[in-house]
Protein backbone atom coordinates (compact mmCIF):
# COMPACT_ATOMS: atom_id res chain seq x y z
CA UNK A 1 -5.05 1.11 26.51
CA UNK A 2 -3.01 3.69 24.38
CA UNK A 3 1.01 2.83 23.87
CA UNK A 4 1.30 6.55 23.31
CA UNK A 5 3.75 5.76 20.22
CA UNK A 6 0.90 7.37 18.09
CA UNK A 7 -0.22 10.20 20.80
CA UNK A 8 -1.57 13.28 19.43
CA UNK A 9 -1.57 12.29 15.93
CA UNK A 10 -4.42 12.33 13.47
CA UNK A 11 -4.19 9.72 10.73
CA UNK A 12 -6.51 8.57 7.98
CA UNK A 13 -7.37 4.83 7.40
CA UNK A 14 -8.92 4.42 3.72
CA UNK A 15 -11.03 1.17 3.34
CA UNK A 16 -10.94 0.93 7.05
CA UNK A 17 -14.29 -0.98 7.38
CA UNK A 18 -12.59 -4.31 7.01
CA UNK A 19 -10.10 -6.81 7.01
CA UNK A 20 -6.46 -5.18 7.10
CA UNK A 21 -7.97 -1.09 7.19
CA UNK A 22 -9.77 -2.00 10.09
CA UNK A 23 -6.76 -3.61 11.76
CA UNK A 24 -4.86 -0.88 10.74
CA UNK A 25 -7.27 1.82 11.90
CA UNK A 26 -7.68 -0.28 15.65
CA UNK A 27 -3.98 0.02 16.03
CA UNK A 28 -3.26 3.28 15.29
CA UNK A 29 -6.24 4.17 17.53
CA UNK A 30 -4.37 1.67 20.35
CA UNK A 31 -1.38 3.69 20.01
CA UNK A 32 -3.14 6.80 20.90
CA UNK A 33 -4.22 8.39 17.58
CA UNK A 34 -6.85 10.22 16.47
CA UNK A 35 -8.40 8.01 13.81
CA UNK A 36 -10.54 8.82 10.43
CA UNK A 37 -12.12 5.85 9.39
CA UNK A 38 -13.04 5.75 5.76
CA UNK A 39 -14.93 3.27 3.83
CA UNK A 40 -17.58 3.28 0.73
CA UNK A 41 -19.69 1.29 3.41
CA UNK A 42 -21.01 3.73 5.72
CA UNK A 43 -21.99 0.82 8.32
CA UNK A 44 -18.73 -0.73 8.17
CA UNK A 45 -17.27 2.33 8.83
CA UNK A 46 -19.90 3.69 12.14
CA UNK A 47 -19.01 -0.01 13.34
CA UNK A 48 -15.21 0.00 13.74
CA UNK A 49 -15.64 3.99 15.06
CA UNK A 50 -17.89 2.95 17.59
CA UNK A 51 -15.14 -0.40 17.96
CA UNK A 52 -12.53 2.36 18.86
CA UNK A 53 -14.53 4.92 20.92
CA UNK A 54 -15.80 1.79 23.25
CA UNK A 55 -12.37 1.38 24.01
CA UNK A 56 -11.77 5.01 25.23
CA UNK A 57 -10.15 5.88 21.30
CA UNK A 58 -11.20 9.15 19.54
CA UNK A 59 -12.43 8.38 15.83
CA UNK A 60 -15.01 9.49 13.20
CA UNK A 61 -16.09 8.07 10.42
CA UNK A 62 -15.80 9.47 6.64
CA UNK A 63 -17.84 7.41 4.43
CA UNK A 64 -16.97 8.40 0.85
CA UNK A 65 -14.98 6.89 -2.45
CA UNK A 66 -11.00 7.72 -2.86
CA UNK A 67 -11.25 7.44 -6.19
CA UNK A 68 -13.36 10.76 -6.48
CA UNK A 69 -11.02 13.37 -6.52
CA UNK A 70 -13.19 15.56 -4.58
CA UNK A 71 -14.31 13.32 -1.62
CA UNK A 72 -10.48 12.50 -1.71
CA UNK A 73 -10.16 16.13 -0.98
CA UNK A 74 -13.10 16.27 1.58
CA UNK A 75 -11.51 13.29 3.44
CA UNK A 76 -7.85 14.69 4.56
CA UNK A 77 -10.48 18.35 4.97
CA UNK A 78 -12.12 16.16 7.49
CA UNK A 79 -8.95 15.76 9.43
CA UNK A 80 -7.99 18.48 9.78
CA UNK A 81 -11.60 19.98 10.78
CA UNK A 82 -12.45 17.22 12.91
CA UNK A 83 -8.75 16.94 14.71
CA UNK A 84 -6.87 19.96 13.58
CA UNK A 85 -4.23 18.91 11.92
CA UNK A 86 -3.11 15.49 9.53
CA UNK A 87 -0.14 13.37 10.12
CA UNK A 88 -0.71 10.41 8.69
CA UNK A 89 -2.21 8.98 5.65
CA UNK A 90 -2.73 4.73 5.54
CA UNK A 91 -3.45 4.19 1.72
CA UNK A 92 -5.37 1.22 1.83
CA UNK A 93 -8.58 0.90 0.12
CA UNK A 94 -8.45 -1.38 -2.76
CA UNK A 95 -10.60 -3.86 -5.00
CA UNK A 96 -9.46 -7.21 -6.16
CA UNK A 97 -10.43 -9.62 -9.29
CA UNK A 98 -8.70 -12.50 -10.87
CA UNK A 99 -8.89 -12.91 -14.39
CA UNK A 100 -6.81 -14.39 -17.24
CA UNK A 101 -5.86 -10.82 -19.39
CA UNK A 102 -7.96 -12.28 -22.42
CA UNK A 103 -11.17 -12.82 -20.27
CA UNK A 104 -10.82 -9.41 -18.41
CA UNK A 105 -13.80 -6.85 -19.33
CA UNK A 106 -13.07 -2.87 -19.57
CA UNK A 107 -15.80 -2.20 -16.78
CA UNK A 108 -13.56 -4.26 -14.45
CA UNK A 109 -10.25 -2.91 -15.39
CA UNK A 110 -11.27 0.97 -15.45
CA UNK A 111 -12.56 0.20 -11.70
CA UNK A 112 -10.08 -1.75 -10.32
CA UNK A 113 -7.68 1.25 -12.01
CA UNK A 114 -10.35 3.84 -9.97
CA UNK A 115 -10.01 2.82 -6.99
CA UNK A 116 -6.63 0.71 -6.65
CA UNK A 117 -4.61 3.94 -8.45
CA UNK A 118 -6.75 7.05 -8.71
CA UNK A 119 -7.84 6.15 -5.03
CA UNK A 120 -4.28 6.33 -3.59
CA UNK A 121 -2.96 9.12 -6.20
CA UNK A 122 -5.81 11.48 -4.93
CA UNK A 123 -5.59 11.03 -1.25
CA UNK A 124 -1.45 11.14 -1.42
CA UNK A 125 -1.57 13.96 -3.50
CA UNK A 126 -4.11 16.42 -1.41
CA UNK A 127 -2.64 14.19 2.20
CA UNK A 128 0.93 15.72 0.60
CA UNK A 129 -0.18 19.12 0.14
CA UNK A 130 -1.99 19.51 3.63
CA UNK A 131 1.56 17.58 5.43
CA UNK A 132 3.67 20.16 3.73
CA UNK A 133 1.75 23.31 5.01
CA UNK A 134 2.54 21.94 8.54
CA UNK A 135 6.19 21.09 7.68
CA UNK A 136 6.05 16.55 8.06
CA UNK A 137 4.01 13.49 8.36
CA UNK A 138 4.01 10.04 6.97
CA UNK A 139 1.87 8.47 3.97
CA UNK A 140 1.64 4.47 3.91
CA UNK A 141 0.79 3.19 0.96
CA UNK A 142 0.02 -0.84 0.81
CA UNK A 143 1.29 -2.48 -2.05
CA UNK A 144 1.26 -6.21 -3.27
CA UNK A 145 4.17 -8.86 -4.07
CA UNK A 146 1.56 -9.87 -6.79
CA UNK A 147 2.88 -6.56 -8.82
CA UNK A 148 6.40 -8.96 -9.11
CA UNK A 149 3.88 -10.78 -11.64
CA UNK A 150 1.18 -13.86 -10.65
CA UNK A 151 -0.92 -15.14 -12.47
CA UNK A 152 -4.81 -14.62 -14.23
CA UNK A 153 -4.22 -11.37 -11.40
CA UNK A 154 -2.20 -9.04 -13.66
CA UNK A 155 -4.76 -6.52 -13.29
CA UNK A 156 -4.51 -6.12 -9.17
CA UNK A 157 -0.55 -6.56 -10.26
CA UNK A 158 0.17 -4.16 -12.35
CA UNK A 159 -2.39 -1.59 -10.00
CA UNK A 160 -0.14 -2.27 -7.33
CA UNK A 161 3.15 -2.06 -9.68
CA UNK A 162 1.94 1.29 -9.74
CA UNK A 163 1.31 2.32 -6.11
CA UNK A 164 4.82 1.18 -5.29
CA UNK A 165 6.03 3.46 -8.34
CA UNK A 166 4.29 6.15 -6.67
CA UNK A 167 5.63 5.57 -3.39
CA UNK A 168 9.26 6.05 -4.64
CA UNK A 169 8.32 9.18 -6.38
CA UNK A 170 6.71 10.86 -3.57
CA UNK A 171 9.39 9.87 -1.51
CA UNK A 172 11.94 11.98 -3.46
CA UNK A 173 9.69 15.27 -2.16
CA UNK A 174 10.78 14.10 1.53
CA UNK A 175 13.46 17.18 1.58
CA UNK A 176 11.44 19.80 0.55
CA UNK A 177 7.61 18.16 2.16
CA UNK A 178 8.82 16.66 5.63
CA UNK A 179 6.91 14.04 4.23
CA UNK A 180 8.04 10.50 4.49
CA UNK A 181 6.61 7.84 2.18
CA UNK A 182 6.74 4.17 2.37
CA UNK A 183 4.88 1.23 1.59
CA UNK A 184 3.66 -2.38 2.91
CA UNK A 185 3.28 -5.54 1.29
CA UNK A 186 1.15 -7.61 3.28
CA UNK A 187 0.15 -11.11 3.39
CA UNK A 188 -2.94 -11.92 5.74
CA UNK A 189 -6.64 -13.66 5.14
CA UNK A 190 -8.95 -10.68 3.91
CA UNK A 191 -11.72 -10.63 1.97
CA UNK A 192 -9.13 -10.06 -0.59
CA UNK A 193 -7.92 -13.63 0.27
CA UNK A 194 -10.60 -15.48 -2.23
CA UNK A 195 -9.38 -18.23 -4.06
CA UNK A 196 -8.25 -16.95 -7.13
CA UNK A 197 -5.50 -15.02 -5.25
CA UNK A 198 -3.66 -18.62 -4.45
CA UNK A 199 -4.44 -20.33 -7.73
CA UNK A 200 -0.87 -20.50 -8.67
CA UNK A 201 0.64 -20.80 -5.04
CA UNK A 202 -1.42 -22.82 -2.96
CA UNK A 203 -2.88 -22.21 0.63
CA UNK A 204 -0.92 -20.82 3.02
CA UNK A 205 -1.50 -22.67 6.45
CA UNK A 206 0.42 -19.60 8.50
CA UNK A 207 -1.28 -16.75 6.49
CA UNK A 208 -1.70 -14.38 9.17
CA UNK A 209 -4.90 -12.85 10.74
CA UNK A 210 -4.56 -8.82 9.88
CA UNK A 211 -4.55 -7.73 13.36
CA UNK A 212 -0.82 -9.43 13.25
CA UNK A 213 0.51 -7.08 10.06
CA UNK A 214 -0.83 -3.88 11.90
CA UNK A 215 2.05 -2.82 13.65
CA UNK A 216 4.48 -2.60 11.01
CA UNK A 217 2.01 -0.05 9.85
CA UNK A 218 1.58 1.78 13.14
CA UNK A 219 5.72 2.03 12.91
CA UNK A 220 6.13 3.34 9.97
CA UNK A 221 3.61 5.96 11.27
CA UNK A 222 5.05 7.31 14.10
CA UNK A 223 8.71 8.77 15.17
CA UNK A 224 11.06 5.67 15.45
CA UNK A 225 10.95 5.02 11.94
CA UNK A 226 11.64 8.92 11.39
CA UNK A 227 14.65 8.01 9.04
CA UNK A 228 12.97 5.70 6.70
CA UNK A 229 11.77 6.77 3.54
CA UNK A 230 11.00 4.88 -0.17
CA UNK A 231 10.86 1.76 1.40
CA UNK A 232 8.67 -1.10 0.84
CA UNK A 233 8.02 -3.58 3.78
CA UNK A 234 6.96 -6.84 3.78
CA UNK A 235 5.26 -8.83 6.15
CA UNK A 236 3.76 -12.14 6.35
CA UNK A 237 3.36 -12.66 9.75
CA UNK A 238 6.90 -14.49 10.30
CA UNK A 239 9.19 -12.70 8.13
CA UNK A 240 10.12 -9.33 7.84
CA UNK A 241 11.85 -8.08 4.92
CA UNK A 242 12.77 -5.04 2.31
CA UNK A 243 11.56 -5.39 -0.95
CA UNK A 244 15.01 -4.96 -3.38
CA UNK A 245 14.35 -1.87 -5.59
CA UNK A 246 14.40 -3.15 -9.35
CA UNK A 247 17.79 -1.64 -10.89
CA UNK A 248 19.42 -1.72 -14.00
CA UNK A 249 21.84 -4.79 -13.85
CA UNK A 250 25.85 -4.08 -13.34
CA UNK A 251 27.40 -6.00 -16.92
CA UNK A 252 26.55 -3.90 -20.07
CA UNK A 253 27.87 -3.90 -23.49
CA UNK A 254 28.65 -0.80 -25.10
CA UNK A 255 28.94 0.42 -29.01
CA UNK A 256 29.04 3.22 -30.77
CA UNK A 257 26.35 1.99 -32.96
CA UNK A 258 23.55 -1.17 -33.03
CA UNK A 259 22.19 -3.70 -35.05
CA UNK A 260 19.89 -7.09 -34.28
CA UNK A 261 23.44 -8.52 -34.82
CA UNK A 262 24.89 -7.26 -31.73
CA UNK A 263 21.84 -6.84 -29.58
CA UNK A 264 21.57 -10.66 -30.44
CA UNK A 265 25.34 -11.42 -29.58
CA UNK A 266 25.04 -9.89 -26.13
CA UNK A 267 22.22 -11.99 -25.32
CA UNK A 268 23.51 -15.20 -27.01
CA UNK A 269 27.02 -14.73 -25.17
CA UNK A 270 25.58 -13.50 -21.62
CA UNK A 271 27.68 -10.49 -21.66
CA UNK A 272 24.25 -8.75 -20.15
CA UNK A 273 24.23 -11.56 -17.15
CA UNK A 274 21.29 -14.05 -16.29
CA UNK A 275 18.31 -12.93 -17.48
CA UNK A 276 15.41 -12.26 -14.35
CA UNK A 277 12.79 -14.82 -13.63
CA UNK A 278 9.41 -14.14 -14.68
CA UNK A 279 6.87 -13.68 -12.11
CA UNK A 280 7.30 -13.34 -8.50
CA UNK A 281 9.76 -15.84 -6.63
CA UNK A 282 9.63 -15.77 -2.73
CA UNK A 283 10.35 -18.38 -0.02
CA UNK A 284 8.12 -21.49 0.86
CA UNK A 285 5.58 -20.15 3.33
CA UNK A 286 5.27 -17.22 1.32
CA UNK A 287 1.85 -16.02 0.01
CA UNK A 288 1.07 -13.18 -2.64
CA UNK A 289 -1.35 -10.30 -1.23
């Protein structure tokens, strides 16, 4: 049964066949929107539709690849043909290897690239341009703690270093768009969840089932989290936290001119401060996706 939070909304799932899109796309639906439900796998796709319609939701399926810029295109056109309108956009669809950076293969980086950054460039970017004609809506874009730096997964890292880079950017439009943009960092088992993703951090007993990260989703979404913007989210299941934006640190050293010497000397001395760990620190019970 519908919450109404959601009602009269259309919103966009990408990789929605599976794992945390299909959670995603099922809670939206509960909370009375109008769903598109995209996914490369056209059967994956048809089975979470039907999944929503069985439960008196409205969906339809859009099977297609966000990292072609023209069934990016085709996908928000779908929207708005099928349902009239577009308010939300749930950047999702990803791909995920784990590889030490000497042993990874151009064929796997240029697709991971595709689909992890072209994919969520091209949907934002034509989502954006159809939100602004109708004066609002809301993009999430999911992100990863692993872009804080894990290792032998630099590649999904640095992919998702990027979609939280473009999250902040689009979220400077939000005057002139009515467009707010924000992003998740999840942690939950997926098919993501294979075992090169906890090499370095070990299994996470509490690692939550996706259906329990959906709602902060669904919020962002909808009108009560109208005034939030640029944010990243994080949610493991049990905690719920803002991701610190990285900044340039408070003690400095000025001159007039430089040399090794006195680059050296403010390092040496700590006039900069501590330097920042390397790779991502979080709590115990903490997991990377």
């Amino acid at each position: 049964m519908s919450s109404g939070y959601l009602e009269g909304q259309a919103v966009i799932v990408t990789g929605a066949g599976r794992g945390l899109g299909r959670a995603y796309a099922l809670d939206a639906s509960a909370a009375g929107a109008s769903v598109v439900v995209n996914d490369v796998d056209g059967d994956e796709a048809d089975t979470v539709v039907a999944g929503i319609r069985a439960t008196g939701g409205i969906a339809t399926g859009a099977v297609g690849s966000v990292s072609d810029w023209s069934q990016a295109r085709e996908l928000v056109e779908r929207c708005v043909d099928e349902y009239g309108r577009i308010d939300g956009l749930v950047n999702n669809a990803g791909i995920f290897h784990a590889a030490s950076p000497w042993e990874e293969t151009e064929e796997r980086v240029r697709q991971i690239v595709a689909v992890n950054v072209l994919g969520s460039l091209f949907c934002g970017i034509h989502a954006l341009s159809a939100m602004r004609e109708r004066g609002g809506g809301s993009i999430v874009n999911i992100t990863s703690g692993a872009h804080l730096g894990l290792h032998d997964i630099s590649s999904y890292g640095t992919t998702k270093g990027a979609v939280t880079s473009m999250t902040y950017g689009w979220a400077l439009h939000e005057p002139d768009t009515g467009v707010r943009v924000n992003a998740v960092s999840p942690t939950a088992y997926t098919r993501l969840s294979e075992p090169g993703m906890w090499k370095h951090v070990g299994d996470i007993p509490s690692n939550p089932e996706p259906e329990v990260i959906a709602p902060v989703v669904t919020f962002l979404l909808g009108k009560r989290a109208s005034g939030i913007n640029g944010q990243v989210v994080r949610l493991d299941g049990r905690m719920l936290s803002l991701l610190a934006k990285a900044h340039f640190g408070d003690r400095r050293v000025e001159r007039d001119e430089w040399s090794v010497e006195v680059i050296a000397e403010a390092f040496e001395t700590g006039s900069l401060g501590a330097l920042s760990p390397v790779g991502m620190t979080h709590p115990a019970n903490e997991s990377p996706e």
